[in-house]
N, C-alpha and C. Protein backbone atom coordinates (compact mmCIF):
# COMPACT_ATOMS: atom_id res chain seq x y z
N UNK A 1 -14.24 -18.06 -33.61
CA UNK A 1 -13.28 -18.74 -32.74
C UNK A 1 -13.98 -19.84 -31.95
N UNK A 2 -13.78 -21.15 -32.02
CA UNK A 2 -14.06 -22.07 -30.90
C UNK A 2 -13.22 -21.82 -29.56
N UNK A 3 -14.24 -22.29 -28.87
CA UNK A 3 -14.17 -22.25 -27.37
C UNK A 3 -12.71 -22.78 -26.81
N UNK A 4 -12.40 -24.02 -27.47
CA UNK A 4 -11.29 -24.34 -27.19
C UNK A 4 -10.19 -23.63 -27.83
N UNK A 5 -9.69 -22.68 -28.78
CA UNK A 5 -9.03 -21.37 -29.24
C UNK A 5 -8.59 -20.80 -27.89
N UNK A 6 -9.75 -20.56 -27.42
CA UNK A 6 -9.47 -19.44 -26.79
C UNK A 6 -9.23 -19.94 -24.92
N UNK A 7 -9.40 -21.38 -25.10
CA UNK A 7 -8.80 -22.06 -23.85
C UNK A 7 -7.22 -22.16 -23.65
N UNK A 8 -7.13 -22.35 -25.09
CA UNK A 8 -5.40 -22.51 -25.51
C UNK A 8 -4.91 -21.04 -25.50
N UNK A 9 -5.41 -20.11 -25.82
CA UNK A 9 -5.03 -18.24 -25.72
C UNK A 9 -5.00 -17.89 -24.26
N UNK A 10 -5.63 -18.32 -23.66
CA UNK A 10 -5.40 -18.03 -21.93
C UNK A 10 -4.74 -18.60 -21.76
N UNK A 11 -4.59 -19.94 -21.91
CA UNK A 11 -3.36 -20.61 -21.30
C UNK A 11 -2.49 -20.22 -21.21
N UNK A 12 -1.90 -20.24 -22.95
CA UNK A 12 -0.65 -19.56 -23.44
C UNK A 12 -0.35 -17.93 -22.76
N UNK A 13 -1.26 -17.40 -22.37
CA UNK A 13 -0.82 -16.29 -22.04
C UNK A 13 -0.42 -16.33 -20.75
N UNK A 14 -1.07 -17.18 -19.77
CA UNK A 14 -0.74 -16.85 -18.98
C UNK A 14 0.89 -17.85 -18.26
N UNK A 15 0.92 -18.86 -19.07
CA UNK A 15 2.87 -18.59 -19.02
C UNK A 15 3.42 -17.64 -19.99
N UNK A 16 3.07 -17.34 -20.91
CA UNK A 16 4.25 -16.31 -21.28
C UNK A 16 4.25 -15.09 -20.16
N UNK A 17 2.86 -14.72 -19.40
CA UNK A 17 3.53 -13.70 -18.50
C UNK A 17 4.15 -14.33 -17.70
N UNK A 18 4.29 -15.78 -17.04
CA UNK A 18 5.06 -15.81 -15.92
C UNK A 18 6.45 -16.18 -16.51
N UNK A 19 6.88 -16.20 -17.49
CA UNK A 19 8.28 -16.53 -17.89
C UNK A 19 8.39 -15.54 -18.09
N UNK A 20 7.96 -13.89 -18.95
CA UNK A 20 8.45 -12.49 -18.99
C UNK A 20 8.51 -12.19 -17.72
N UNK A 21 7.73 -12.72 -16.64
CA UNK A 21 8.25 -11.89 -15.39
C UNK A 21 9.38 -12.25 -14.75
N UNK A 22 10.12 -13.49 -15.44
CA UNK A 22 11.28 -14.21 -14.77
C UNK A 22 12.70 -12.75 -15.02
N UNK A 23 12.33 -12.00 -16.30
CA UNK A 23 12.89 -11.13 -16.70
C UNK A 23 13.61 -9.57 -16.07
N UNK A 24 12.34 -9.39 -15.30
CA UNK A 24 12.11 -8.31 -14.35
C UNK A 24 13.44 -8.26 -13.32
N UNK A 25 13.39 -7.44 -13.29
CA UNK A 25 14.38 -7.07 -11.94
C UNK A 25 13.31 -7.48 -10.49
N UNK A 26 14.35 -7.52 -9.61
CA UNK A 26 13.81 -8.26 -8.18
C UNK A 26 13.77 -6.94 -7.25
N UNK A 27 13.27 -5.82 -7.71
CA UNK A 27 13.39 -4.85 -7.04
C UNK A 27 11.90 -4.52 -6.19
N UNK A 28 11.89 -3.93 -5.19
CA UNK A 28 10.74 -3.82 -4.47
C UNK A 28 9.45 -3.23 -5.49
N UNK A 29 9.12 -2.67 -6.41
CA UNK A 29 8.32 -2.12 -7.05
C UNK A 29 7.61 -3.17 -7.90
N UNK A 30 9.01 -3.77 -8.15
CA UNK A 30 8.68 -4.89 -9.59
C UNK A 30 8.15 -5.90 -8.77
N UNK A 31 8.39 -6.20 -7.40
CA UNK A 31 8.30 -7.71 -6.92
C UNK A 31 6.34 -7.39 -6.86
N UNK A 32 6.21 -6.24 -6.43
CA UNK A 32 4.84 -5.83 -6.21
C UNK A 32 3.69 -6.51 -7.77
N UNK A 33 4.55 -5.62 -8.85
CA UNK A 33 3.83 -6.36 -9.98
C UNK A 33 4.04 -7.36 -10.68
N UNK A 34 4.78 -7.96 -9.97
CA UNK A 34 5.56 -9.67 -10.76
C UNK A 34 4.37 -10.64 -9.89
N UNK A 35 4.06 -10.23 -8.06
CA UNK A 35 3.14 -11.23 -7.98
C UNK A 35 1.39 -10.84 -8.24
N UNK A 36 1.20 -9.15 -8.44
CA UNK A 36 -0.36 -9.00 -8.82
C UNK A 36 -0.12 -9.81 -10.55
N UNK A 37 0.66 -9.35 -11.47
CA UNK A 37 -0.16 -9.83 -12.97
C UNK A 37 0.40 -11.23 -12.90
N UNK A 38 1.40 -12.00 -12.22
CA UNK A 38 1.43 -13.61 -12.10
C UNK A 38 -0.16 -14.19 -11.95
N UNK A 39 -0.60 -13.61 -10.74
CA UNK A 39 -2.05 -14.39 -10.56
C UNK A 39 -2.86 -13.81 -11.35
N UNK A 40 -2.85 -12.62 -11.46
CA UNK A 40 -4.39 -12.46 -12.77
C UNK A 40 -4.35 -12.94 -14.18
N UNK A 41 -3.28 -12.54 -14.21
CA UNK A 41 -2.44 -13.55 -15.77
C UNK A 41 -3.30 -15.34 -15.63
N UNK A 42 -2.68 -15.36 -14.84
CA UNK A 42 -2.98 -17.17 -14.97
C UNK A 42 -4.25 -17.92 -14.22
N UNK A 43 -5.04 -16.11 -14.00
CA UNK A 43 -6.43 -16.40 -13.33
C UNK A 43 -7.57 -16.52 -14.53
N UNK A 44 -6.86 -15.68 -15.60
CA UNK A 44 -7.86 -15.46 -16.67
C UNK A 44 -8.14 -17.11 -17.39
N UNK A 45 -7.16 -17.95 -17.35
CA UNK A 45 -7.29 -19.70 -18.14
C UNK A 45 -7.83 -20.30 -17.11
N UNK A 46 -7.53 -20.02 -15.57
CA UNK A 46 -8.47 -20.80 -15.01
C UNK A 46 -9.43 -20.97 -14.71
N UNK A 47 -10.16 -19.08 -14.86
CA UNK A 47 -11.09 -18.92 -14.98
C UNK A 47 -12.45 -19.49 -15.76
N UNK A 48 -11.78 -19.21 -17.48
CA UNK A 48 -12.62 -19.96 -18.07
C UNK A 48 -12.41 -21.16 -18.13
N UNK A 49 -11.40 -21.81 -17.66
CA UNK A 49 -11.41 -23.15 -17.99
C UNK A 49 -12.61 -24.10 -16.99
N UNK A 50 -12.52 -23.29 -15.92
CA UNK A 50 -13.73 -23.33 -14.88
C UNK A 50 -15.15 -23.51 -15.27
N UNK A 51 -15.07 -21.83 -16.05
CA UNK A 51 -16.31 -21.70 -17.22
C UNK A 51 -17.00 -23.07 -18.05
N UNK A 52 -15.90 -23.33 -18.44
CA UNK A 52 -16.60 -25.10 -19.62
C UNK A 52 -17.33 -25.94 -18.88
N UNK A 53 -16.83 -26.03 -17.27
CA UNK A 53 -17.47 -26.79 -16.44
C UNK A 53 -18.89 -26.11 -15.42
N UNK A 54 -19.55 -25.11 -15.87
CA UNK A 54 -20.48 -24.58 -15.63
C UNK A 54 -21.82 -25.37 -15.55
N UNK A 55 -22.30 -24.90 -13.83
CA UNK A 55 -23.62 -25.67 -13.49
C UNK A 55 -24.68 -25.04 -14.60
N UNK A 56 -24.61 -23.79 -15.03
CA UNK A 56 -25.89 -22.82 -15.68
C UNK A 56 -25.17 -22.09 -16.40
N UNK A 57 -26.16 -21.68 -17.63
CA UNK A 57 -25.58 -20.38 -17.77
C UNK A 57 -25.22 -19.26 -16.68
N UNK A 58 -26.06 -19.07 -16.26
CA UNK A 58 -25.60 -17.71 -15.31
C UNK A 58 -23.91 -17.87 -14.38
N UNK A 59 -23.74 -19.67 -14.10
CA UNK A 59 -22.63 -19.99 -13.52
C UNK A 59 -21.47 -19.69 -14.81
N UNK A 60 -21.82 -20.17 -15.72
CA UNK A 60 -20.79 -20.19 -17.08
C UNK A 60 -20.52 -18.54 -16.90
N UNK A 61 -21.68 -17.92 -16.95
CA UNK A 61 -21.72 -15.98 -17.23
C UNK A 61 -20.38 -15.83 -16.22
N UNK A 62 -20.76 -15.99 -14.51
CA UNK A 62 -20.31 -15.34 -14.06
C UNK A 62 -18.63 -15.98 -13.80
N UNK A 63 -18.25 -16.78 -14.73
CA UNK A 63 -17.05 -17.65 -14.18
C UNK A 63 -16.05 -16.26 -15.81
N UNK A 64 -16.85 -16.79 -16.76
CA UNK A 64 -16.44 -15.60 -17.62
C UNK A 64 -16.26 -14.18 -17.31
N UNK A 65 -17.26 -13.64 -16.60
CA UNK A 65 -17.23 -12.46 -16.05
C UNK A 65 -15.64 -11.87 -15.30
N UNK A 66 -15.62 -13.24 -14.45
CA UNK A 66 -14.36 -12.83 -13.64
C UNK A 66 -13.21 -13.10 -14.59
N UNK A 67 -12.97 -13.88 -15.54
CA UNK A 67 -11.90 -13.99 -16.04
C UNK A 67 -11.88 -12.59 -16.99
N UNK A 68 -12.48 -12.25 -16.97
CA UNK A 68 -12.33 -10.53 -18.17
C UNK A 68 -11.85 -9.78 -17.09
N UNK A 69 -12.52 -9.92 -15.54
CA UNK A 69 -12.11 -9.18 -14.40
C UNK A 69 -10.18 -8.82 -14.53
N UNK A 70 -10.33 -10.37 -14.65
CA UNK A 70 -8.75 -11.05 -14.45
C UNK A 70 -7.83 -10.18 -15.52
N UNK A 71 -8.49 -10.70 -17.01
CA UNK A 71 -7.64 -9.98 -17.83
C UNK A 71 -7.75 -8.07 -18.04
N UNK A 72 -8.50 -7.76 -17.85
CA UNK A 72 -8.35 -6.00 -17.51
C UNK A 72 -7.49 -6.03 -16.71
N UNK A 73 -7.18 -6.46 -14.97
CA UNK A 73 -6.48 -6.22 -14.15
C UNK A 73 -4.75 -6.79 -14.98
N UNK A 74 -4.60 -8.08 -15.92
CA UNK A 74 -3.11 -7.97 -16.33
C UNK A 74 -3.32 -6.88 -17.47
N UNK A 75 -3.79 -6.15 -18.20
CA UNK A 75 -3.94 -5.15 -18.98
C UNK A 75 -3.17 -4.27 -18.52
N UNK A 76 -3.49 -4.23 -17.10
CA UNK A 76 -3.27 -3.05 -16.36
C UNK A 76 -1.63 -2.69 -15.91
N UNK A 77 -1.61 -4.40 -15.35
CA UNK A 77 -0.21 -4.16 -14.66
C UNK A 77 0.96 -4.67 -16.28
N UNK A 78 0.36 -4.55 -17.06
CA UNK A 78 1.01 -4.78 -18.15
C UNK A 78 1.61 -3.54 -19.06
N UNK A 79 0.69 -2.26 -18.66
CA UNK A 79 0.14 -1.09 -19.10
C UNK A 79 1.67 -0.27 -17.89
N UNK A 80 1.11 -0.86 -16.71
CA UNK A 80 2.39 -0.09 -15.74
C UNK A 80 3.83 -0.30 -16.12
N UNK A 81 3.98 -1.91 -16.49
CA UNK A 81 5.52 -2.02 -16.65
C UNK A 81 5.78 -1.31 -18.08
N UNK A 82 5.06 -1.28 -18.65
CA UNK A 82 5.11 -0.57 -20.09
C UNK A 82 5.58 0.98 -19.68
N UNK A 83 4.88 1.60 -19.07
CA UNK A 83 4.98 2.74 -18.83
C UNK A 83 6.48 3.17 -17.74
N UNK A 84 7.56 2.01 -17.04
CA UNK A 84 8.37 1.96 -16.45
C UNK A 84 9.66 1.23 -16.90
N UNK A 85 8.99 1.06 -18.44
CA UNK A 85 10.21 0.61 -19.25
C UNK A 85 10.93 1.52 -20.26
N UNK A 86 12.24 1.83 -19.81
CA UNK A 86 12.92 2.65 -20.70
C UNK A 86 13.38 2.43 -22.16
N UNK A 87 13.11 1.43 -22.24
CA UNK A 87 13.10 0.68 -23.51
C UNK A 87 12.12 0.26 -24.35
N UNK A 88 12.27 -0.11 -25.68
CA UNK A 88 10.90 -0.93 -26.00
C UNK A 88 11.32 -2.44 -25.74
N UNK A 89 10.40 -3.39 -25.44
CA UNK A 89 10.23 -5.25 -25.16
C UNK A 89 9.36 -5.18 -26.07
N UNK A 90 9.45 -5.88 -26.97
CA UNK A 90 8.53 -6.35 -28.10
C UNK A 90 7.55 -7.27 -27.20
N UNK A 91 8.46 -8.12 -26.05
CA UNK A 91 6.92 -9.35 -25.60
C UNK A 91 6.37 -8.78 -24.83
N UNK A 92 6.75 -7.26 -24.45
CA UNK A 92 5.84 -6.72 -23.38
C UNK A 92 4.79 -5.90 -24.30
N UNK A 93 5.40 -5.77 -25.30
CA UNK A 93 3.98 -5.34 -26.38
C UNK A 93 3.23 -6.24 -27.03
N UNK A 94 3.81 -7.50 -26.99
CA UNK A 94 2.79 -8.61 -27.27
C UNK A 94 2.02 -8.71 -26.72
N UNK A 95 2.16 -8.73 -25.09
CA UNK A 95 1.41 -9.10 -23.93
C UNK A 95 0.58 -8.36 -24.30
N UNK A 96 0.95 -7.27 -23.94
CA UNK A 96 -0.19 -5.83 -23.65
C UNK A 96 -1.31 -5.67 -24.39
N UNK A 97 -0.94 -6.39 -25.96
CA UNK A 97 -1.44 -6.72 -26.98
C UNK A 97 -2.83 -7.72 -26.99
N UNK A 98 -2.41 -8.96 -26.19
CA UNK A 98 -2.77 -10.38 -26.06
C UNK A 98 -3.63 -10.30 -25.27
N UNK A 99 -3.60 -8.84 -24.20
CA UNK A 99 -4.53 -8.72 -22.69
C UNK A 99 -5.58 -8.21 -23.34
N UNK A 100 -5.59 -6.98 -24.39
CA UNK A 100 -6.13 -6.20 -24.62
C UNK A 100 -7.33 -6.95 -25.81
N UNK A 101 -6.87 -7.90 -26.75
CA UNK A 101 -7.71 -8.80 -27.45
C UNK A 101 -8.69 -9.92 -26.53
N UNK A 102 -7.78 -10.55 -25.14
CA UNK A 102 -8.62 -11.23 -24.47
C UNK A 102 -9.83 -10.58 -24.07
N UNK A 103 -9.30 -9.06 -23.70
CA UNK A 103 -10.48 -8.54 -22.68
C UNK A 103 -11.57 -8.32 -23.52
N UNK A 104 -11.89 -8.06 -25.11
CA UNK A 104 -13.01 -8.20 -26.07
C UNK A 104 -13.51 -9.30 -26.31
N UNK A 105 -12.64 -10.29 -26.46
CA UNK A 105 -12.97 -11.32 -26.33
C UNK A 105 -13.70 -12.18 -25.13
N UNK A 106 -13.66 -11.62 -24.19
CA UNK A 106 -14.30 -12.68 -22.72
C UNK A 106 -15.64 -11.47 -22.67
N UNK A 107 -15.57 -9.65 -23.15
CA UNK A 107 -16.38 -9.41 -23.28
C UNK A 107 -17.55 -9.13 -24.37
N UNK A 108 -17.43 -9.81 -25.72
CA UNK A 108 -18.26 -10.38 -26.40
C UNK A 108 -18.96 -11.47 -25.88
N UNK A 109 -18.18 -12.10 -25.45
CA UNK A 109 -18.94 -13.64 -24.71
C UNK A 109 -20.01 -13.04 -23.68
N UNK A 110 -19.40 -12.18 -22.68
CA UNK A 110 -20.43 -11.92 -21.90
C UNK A 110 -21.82 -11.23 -22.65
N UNK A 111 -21.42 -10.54 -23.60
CA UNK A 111 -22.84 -9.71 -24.22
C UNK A 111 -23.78 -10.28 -25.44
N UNK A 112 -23.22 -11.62 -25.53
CA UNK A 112 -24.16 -12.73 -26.28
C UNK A 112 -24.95 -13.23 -25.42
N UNK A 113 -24.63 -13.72 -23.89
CA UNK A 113 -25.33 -14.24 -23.14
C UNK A 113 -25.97 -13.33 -22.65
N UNK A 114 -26.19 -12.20 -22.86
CA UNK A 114 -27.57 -11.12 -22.36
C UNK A 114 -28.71 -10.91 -23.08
């Protein structure tokens, strides 16, 4: 995968979570995880996009580092609405899907640079 792949895979992911969260009900529980995986969602592209612009490696490492931070944490709250949906959402299994490939992905990167 080139670098830029996977600039365009964060991106993309992180509007498709904020347009699936347009979906959600406005209920006190949901509003809780509509604004934690909004920002980690769309922390993980800015993260690395940050990354490309790295003083050092170790700056590149640790800009990557946090964006895997980022994507475990939407894994997570991706993992909750999953688990509070009485239904199946195919894009909430995409997502869940999309979090779960990023997070190997940002952590391969980290374990080349060791």
């Amino acid at each position: 995968m080139r670098e830029n792949d996977l600039l365009g895979r964060t991106f993309d992911f992180g509007v498709r979570c904020l347009k699936f969260l347009r979906t959600l009900p406005s209920t006190s529980e949901y509003q809780i995880i509509k604004h934690q995986l909004g920002k980690s969602s769309t922390s993980i592209g800015a993260n690395y996009e940050e990354a490309q612009a790295g003083s050092s490696k170790a700056d590149f490492k640790n800009k990557v580092r946090i964006a895997l931070k980022e994507a475990r944490e939407s894994n997570y709250w991706l993992r909750v609405l999953k688990a509070l949906e009485e239904k199946t959402n195919e894009e909430l299994d995409l997502l869940t899907k999309e979090s779960s490939e990023l997070k190997n992905i940002l952590a391969s990167i980290i374990n080349k640079l060791n």
